[in-house]
Protein backbone atom coordinates (compact mmCIF):
# COMPACT_ATOMS: atom_id res chain seq x y z
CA UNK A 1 0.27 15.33 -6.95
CA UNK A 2 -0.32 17.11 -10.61
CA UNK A 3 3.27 16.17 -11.82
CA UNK A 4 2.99 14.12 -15.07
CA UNK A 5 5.10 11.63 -16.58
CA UNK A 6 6.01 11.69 -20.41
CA UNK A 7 6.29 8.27 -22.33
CA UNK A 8 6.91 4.37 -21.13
CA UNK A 9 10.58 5.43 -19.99
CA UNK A 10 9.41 7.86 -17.59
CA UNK A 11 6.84 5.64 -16.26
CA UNK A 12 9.69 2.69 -15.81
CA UNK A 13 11.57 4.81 -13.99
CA UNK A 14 8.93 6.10 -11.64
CA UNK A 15 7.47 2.68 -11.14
CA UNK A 16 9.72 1.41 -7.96
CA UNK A 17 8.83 4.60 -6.09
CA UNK A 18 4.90 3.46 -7.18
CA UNK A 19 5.78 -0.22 -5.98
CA UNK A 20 8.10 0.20 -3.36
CA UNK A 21 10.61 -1.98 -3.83
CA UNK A 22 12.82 -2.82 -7.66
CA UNK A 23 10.69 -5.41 -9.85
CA UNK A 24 12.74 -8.39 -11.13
CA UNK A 25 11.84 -11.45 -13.06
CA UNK A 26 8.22 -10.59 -12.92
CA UNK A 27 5.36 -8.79 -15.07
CA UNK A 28 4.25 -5.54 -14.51
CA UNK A 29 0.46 -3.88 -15.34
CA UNK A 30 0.10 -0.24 -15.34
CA UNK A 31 -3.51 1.16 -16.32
CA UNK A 32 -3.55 4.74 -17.93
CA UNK A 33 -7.33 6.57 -17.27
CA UNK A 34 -7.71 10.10 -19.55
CA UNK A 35 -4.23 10.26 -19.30
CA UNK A 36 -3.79 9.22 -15.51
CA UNK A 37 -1.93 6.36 -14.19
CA UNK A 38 -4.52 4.86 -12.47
CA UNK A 39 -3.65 1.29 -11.96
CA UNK A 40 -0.48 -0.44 -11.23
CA UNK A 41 -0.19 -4.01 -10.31
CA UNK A 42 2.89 -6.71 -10.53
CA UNK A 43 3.01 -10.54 -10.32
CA UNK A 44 5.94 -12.62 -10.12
CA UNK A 45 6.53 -14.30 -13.72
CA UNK A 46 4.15 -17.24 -13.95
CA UNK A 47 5.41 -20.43 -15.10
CA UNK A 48 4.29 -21.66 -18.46
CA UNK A 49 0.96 -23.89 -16.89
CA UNK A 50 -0.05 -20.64 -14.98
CA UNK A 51 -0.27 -17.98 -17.54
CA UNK A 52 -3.74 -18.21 -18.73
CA UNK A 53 -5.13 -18.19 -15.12
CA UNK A 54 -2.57 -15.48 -14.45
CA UNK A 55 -3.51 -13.68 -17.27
CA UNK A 56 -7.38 -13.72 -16.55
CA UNK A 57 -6.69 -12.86 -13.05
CA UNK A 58 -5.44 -9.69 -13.52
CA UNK A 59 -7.08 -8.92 -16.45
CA UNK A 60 -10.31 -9.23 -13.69
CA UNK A 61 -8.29 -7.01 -11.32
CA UNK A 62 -7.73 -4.36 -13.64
CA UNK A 63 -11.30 -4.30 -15.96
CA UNK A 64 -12.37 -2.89 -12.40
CA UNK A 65 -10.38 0.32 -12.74
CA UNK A 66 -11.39 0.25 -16.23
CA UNK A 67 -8.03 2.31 -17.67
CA UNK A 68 -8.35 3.41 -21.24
CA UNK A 69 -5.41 2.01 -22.00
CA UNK A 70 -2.85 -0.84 -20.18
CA UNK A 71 0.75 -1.16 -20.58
CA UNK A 72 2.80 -4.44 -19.73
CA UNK A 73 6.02 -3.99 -18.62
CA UNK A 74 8.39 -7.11 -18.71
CA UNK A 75 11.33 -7.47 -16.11
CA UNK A 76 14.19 -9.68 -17.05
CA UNK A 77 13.18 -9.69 -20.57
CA UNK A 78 10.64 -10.61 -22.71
CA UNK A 79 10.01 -14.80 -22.97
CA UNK A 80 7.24 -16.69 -24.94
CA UNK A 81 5.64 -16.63 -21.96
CA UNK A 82 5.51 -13.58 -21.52
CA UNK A 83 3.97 -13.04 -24.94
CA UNK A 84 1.35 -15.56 -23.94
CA UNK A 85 0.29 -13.58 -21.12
CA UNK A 86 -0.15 -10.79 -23.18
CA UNK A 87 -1.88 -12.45 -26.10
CA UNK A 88 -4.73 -14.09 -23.25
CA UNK A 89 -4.47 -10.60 -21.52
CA UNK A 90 -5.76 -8.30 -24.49
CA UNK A 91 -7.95 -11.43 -24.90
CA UNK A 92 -9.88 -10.80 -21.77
CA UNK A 93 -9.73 -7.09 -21.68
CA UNK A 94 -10.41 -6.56 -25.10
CA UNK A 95 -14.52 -7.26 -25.20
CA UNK A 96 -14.25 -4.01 -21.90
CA UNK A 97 -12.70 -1.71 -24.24
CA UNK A 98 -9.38 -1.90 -22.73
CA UNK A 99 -6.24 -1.60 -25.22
CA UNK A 100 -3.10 -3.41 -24.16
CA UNK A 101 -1.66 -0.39 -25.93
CA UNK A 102 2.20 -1.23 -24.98
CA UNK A 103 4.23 -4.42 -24.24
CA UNK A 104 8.00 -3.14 -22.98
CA UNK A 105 11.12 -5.11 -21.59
CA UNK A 106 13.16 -3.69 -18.67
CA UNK A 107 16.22 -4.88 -18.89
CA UNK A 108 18.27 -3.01 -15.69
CA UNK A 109 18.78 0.17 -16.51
CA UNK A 110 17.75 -0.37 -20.73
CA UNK A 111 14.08 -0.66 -22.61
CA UNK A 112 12.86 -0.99 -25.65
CA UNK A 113 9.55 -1.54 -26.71
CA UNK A 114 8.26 -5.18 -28.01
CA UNK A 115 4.81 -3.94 -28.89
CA UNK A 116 3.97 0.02 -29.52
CA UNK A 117 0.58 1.11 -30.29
CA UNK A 118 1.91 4.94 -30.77
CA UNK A 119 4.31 4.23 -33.16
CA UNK A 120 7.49 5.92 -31.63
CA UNK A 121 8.80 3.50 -29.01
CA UNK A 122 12.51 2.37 -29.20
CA UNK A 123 12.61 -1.20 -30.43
CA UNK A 124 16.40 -1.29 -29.87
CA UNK A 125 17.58 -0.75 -25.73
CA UNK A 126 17.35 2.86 -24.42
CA UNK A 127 18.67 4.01 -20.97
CA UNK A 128 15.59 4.54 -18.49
CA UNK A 129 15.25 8.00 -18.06
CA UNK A 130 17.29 9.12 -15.06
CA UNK A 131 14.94 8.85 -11.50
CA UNK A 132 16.38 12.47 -10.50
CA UNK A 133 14.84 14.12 -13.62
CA UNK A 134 11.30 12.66 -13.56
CA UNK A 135 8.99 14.91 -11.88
CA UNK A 136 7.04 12.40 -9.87
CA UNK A 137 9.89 10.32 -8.28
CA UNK A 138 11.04 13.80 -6.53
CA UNK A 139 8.16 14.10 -5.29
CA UNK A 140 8.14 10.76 -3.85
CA UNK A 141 11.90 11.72 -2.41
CA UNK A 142 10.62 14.63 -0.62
CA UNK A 143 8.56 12.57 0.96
CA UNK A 144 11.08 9.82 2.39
CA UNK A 145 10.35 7.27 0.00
CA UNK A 146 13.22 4.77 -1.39
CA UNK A 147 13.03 1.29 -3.01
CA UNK A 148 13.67 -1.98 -1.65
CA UNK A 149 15.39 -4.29 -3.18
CA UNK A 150 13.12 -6.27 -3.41
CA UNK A 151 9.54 -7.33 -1.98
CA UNK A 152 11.08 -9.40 0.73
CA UNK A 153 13.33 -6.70 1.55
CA UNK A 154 10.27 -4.14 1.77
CA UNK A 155 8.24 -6.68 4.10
CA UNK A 156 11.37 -6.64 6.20
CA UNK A 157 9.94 -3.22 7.55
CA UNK A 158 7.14 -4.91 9.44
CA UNK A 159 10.00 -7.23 11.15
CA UNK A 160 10.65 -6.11 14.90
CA UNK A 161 13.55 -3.84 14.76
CA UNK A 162 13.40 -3.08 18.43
CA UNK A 163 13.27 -6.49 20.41
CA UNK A 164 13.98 -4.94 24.05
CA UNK A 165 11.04 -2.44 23.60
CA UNK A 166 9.20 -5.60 22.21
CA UNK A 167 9.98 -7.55 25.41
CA UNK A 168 9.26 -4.53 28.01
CA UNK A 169 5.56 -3.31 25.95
CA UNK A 170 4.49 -7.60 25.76
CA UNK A 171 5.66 -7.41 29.90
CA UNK A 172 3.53 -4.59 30.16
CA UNK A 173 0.33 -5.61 27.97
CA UNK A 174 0.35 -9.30 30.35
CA UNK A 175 0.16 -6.92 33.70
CA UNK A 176 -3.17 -5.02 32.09
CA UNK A 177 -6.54 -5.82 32.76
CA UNK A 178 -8.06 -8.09 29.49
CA UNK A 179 -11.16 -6.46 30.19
CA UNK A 180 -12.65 -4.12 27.54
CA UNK A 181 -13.19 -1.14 29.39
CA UNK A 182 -17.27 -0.11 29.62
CA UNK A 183 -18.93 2.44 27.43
CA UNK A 184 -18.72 4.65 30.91
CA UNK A 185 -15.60 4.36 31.88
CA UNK A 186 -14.10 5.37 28.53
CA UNK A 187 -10.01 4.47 28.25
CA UNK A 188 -8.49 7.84 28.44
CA UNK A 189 -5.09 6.20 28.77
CA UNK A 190 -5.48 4.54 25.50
CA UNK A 191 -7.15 7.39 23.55
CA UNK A 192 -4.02 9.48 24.96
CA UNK A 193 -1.90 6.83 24.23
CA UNK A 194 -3.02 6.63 20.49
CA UNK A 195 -3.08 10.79 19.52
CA UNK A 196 0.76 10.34 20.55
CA UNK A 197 1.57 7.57 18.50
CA UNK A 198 -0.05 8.85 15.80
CA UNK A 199 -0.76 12.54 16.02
CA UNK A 200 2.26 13.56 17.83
CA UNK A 201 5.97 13.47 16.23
CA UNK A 202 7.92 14.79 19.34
CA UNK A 203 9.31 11.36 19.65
CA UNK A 204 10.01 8.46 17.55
CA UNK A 205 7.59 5.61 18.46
CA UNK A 206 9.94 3.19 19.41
CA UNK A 207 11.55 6.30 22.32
CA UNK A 208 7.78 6.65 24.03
CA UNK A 209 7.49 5.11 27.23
CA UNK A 210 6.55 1.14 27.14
CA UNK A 211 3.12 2.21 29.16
CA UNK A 212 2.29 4.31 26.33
CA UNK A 213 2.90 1.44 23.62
CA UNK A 214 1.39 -0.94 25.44
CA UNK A 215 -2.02 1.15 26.44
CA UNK A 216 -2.04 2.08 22.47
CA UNK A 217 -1.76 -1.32 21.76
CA UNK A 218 -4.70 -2.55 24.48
CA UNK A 219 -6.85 0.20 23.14
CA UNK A 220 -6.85 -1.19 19.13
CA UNK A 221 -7.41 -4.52 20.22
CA UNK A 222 -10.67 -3.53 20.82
CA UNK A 223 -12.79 -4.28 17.59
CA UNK A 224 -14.93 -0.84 18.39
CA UNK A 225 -11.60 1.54 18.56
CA UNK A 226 -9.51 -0.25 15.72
CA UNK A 227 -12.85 0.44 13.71
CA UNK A 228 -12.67 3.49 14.33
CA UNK A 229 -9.21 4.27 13.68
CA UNK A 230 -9.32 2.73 10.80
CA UNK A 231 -12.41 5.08 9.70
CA UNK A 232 -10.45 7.91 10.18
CA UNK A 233 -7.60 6.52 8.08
CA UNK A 234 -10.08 5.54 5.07
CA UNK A 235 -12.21 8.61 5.44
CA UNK A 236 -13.73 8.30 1.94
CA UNK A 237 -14.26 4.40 2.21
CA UNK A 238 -15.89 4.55 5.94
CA UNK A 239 -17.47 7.46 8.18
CA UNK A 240 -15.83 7.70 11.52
CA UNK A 241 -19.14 8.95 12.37
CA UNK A 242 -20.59 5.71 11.23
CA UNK A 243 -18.00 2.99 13.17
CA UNK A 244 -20.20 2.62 16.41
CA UNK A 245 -19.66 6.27 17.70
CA UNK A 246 -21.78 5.73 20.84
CA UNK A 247 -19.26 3.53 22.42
CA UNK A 248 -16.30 5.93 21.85
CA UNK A 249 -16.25 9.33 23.22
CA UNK A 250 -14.72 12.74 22.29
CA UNK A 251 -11.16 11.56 23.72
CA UNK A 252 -10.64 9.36 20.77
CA UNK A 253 -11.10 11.92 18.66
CA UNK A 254 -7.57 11.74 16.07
CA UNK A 255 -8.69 15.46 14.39
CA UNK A 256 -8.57 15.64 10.63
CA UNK A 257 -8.53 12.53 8.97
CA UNK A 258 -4.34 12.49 7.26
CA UNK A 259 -6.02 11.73 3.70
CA UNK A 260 -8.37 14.95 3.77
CA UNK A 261 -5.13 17.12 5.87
CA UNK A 262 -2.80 16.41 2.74
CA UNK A 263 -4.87 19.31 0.87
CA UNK A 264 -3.92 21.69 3.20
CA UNK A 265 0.10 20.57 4.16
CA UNK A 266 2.36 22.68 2.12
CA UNK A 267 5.46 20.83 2.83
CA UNK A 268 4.93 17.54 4.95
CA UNK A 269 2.25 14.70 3.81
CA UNK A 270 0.18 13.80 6.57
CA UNK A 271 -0.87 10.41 5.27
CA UNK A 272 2.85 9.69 4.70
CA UNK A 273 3.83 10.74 8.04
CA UNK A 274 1.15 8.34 10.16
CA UNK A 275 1.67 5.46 7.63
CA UNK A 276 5.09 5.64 8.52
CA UNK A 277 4.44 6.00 12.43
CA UNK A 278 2.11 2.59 11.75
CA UNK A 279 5.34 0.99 10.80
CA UNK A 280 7.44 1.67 13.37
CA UNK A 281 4.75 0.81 16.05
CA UNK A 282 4.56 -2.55 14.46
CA UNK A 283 8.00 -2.26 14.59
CA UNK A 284 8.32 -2.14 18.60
CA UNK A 285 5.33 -4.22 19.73
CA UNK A 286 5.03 -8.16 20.29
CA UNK A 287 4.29 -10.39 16.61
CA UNK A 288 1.01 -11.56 18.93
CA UNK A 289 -0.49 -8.57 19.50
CA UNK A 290 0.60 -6.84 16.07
CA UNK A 291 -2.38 -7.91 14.13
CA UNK A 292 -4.70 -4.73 14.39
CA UNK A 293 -1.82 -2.51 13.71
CA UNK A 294 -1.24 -4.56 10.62
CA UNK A 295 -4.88 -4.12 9.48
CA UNK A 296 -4.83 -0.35 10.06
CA UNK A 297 -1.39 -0.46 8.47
CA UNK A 298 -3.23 -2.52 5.52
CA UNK A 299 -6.23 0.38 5.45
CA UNK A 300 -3.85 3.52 5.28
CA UNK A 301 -2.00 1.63 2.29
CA UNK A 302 -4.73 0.38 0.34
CA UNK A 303 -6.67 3.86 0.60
CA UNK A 304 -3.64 5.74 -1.02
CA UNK A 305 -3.12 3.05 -3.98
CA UNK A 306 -0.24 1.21 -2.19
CA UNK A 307 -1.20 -2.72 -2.83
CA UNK A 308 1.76 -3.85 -2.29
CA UNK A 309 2.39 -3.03 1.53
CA UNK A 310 -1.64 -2.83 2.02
CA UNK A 311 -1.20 -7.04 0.71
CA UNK A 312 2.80 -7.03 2.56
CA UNK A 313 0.72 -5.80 6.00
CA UNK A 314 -2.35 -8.09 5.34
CA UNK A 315 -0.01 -11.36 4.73
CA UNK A 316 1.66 -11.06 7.99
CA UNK A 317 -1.55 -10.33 10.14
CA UNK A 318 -2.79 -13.87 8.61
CA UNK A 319 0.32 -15.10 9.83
CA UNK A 320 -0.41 -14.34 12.83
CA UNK A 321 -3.78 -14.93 12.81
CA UNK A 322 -5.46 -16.99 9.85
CA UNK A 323 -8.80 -16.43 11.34
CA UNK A 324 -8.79 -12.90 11.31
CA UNK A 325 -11.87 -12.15 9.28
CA UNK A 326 -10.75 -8.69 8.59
CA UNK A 327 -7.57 -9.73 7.00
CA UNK A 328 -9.42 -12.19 5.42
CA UNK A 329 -11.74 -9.35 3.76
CA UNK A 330 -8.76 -7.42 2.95
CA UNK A 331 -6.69 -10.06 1.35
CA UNK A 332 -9.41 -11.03 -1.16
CA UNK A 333 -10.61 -7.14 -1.81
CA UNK A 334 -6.23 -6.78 -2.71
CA UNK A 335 -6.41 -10.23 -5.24
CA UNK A 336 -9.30 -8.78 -6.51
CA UNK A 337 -7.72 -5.53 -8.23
CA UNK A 338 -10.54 -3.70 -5.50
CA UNK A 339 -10.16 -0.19 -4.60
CA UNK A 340 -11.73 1.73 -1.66
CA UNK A 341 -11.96 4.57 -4.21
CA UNK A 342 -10.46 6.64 -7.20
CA UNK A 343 -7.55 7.23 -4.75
CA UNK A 344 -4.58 9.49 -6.52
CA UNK A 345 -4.04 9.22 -9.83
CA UNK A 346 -0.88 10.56 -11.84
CA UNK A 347 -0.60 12.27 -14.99
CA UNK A 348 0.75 10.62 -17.70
């Protein structure tokens, strides 16, 4: 996207479509890079022993994007501890380089600025700019996307929603062979199984037949293919090529990877449409065998800048699974401020 925003109010209203779901009571980082956001992070408002570790934490998170520039955007108002967070913030960030250039309050639909660096902030409430009119949250629109609530409320979406097609795909994954199937007797079922959940919209996910949930299912619970999946998800992070290609063969082949395909869609976004197919497959399938459609769930998310659902996804696989190494990885790389690149950024 090349639409830009213009000024904090702009960027407050375009920040739930960035998030996901409606910040309350909590602190909120955005990083500006040659006039880019490139960063965006929230944390629930730390309590008055937990602000200096708060406040180094992200300040390690975000000196890894390295922004030119941070702004701090306060939910609920703006409390002493707040201001604390702030003070140890530009603390941390300032021996990098990195101004904390503004410090707003968000106060439901009003701002005003409790720090300005520019000089021509509001420092009496202004109405946030209305969604409809800022370039970037149509954008977002056109492509399906509306708040939550709240974070809960956008975790919800990785609840099952269809607990007879649950019942009928965990019935049908108990009947399969456990057995990974041999490098010569390659899973065509699954591979099949997988373009249509993924490649294929004729259907919603949770309307295919339970055989072909449940051999889609089989098939990533196989290190080798959900490797490889996930490859072709995070194209510019890992090679498809490079995720053990001699023990897949050309029926798992997925085509062009969504990320690189969004160049070339004029209306639909690729990315947006198999991120959301991820969802509802999670959606249909049993909590036990959910985990690697989490993780690819998690992968597809973090690669396009979406840390909250890549963290939402990777929270419920550990859930399920606390040993899950993968999840493990993930869940540090998220706390970390790590990204698997540059990813989109949005003019500012």
């Amino acid at each position: 996207m090349t639409s830009t925003v213009s000024g904090i109010g702009e960027i407050i209203a375009l920040l739930p479509y960035e998030l996901g779901f409606l910040p309350a009571d909590s602190l909120a980082l955005v990083g500006i890079h040659e006039g880019r956001l490139a960063i965006t992070a929230r944390l629930n408002r730390p309590a008055q022993l937990d602000v200096v570790d708060a406040a180094r934490q992200m300040a390690a998170g975000v000196a890894r994007s390295r922004p030119d520039e941070l702004i701090v955007l306060c939910y609920g108002g703006f409390m002493q501890g707040d201001r604390d967070f702030v003070d140890v913030l530009r603390w941390e960030l300032d021996d990098l380089g990195v101004d904390v250039s503004h410090v707003a309050s968000v106060h439901g639909v009003q701002w005003r600025a409790e720090q300005c660096a520019c000089g021509c902030c509001p420092h009496e409430l202004v109405e946030v700019p209305e969604a409809a009119r800022v370039a970037p949250v149509a954008e977002h629109v056109l492509r399906g996307v509306v708040p939550a609530s709240s974070r809960d409320e956008l975790g919800r979406r990785f609840d099952i929603r269809h607990p007879l097609v649950a019942q009928a795909v965990g019935r049908a994954l108990s009947g399969r062979s456990q057995r990974c199937a041999a490098a010569d007797e390659p899973d065509t079922e699954g591979a099949d199984a997988l373009q249509r959940i993924l490649c294929r919209a004729e259907k919603d996910v949770h309307c295919l037949p339970v055989e072909v949930l449940a051999a889609a299912t089989a098939a990533v619970a196989r290190i080798t293919v959900r490797d490889y999946v996930l490859a072709w998800l995070m194209p510019d992070f890992l090679s498809p090529e490079q995720v053990l290609p001699d023990e897949l063969d050309e029926h798992y082949d997925l085509g062009p990877a969504p990320l690189h395909a969004r160049d070339e869609a004029t209306f639909d976004d690729p990315v947006s449409d198999v991120a959301g197919r991820l969802g509802e497959w999670v959606a249909c399938i049993p909590r036990e065998h959910s985990v690697p459609v989490l993780m690819l769930i998690a992968g597809v998310q973090w690669t396009t800048g979406s840390g909250v659902l890549a963290m939402l996804a990777v929270e419920r696989a550990l859930a399920v699974d606390p040993d899950c190494r993968l999840a493990q990885l993930f869940a540090a790389a998220l706390r970390g401020g790590l990204r698997p690149h540059s990813g989109e950024q949005r003019s500012a």
